[in-house]
Protein backbone atom coordinates (compact mmCIF):
# COMPACT_ATOMS: atom_id res chain seq x y z
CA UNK A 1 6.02 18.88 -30.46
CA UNK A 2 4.84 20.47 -27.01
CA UNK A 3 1.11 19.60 -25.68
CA UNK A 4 -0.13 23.12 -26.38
CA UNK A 5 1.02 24.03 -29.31
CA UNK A 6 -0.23 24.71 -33.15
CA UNK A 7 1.73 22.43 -36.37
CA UNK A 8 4.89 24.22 -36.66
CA UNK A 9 5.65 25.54 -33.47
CA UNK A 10 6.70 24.17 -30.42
CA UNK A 11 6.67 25.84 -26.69
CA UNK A 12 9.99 26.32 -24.72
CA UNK A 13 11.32 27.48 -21.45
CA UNK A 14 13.33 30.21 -22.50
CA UNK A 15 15.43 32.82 -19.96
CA UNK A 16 17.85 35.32 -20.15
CA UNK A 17 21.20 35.45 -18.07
CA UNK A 18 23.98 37.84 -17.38
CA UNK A 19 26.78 36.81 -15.23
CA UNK A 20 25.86 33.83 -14.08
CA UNK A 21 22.25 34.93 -12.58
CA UNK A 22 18.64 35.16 -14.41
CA UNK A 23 18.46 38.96 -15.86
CA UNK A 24 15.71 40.81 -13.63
CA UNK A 25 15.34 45.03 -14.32
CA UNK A 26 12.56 46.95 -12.63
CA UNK A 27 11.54 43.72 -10.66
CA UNK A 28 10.77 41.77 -14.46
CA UNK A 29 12.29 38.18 -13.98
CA UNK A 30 13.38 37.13 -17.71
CA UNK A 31 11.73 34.00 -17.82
CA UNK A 32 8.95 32.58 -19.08
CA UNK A 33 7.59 30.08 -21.53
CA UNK A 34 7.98 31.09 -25.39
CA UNK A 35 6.32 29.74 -28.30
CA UNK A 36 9.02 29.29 -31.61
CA UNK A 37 7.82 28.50 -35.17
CA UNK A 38 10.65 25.51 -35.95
CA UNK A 39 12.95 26.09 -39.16
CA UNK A 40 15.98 27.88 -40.25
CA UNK A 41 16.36 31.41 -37.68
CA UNK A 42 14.13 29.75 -35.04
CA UNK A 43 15.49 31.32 -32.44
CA UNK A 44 16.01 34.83 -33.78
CA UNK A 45 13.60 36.14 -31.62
CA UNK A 46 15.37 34.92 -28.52
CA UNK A 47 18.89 36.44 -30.16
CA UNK A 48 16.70 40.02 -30.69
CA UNK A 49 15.64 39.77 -26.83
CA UNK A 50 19.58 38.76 -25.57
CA UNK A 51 20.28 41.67 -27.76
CA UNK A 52 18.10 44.30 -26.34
CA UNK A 53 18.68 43.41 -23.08
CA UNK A 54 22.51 43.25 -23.69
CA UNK A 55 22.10 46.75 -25.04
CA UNK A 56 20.56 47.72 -21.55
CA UNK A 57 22.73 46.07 -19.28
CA UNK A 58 25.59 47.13 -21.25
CA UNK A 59 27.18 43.52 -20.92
CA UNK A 60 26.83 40.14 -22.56
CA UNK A 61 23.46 38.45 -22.11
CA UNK A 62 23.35 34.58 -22.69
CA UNK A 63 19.37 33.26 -23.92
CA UNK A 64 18.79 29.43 -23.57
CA UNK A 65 15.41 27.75 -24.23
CA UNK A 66 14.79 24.07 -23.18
CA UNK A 67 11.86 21.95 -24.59
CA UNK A 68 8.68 20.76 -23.04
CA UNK A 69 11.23 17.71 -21.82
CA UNK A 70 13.35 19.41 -20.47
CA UNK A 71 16.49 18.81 -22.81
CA UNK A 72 18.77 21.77 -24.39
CA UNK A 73 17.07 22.93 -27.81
CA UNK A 74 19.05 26.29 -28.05
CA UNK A 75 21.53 28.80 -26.41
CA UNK A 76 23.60 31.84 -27.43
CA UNK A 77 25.31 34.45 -25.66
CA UNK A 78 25.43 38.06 -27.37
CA UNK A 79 27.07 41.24 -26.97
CA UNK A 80 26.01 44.77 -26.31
CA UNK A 81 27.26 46.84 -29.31
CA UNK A 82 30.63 49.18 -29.32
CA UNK A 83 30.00 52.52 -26.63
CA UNK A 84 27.40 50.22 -24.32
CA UNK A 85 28.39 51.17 -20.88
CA UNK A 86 27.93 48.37 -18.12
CA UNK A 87 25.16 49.37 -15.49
CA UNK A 88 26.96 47.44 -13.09
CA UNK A 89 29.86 49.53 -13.52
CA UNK A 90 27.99 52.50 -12.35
């Protein structure tokens, strides 16, 4: 368990990516420190985020969250949903 956190939940690094580079829109930089409450669908609120944002961008968004170590706890890569037009595209 992180140093700053309550029983239960744990703090992690967490950031959003599309295409290779860390998402920013309207100057936001998508990352940040995020604190998960550990058990089954953990990281359901990163997969919500990816999914917004994937929405937005109209292309796949990848979320990854590392612990308070520094080692791997999670990543996923989601897709925007059918008629999503990429903003890169325009």
């Amino acid at each position: 368990m992180g140093p700053t956190t309550r029983p239960g939940t744990d703090e992690y690094d967490t950031e959003l990516r599309a295409g290779g580079e860390v998402v920013v829109i309207g100057g936001m930089l998508y990352r940040g420190r995020t604190v998960l409450v550990e058990g089954p669908g953990m990281f359901e609120p990163l997969e919500r985020w990816a999914k917004g944002v994937a929405e937005a961008l109209g292309e796949p968004v990848t979320w990854r969250a590392t612990d308070w170590k520094g080692e791997l706890a999670g990543r996923g890569t989601v897709q925007p949903g059918p008629g999503a037009q990429s903003r890169r595209a325009l």
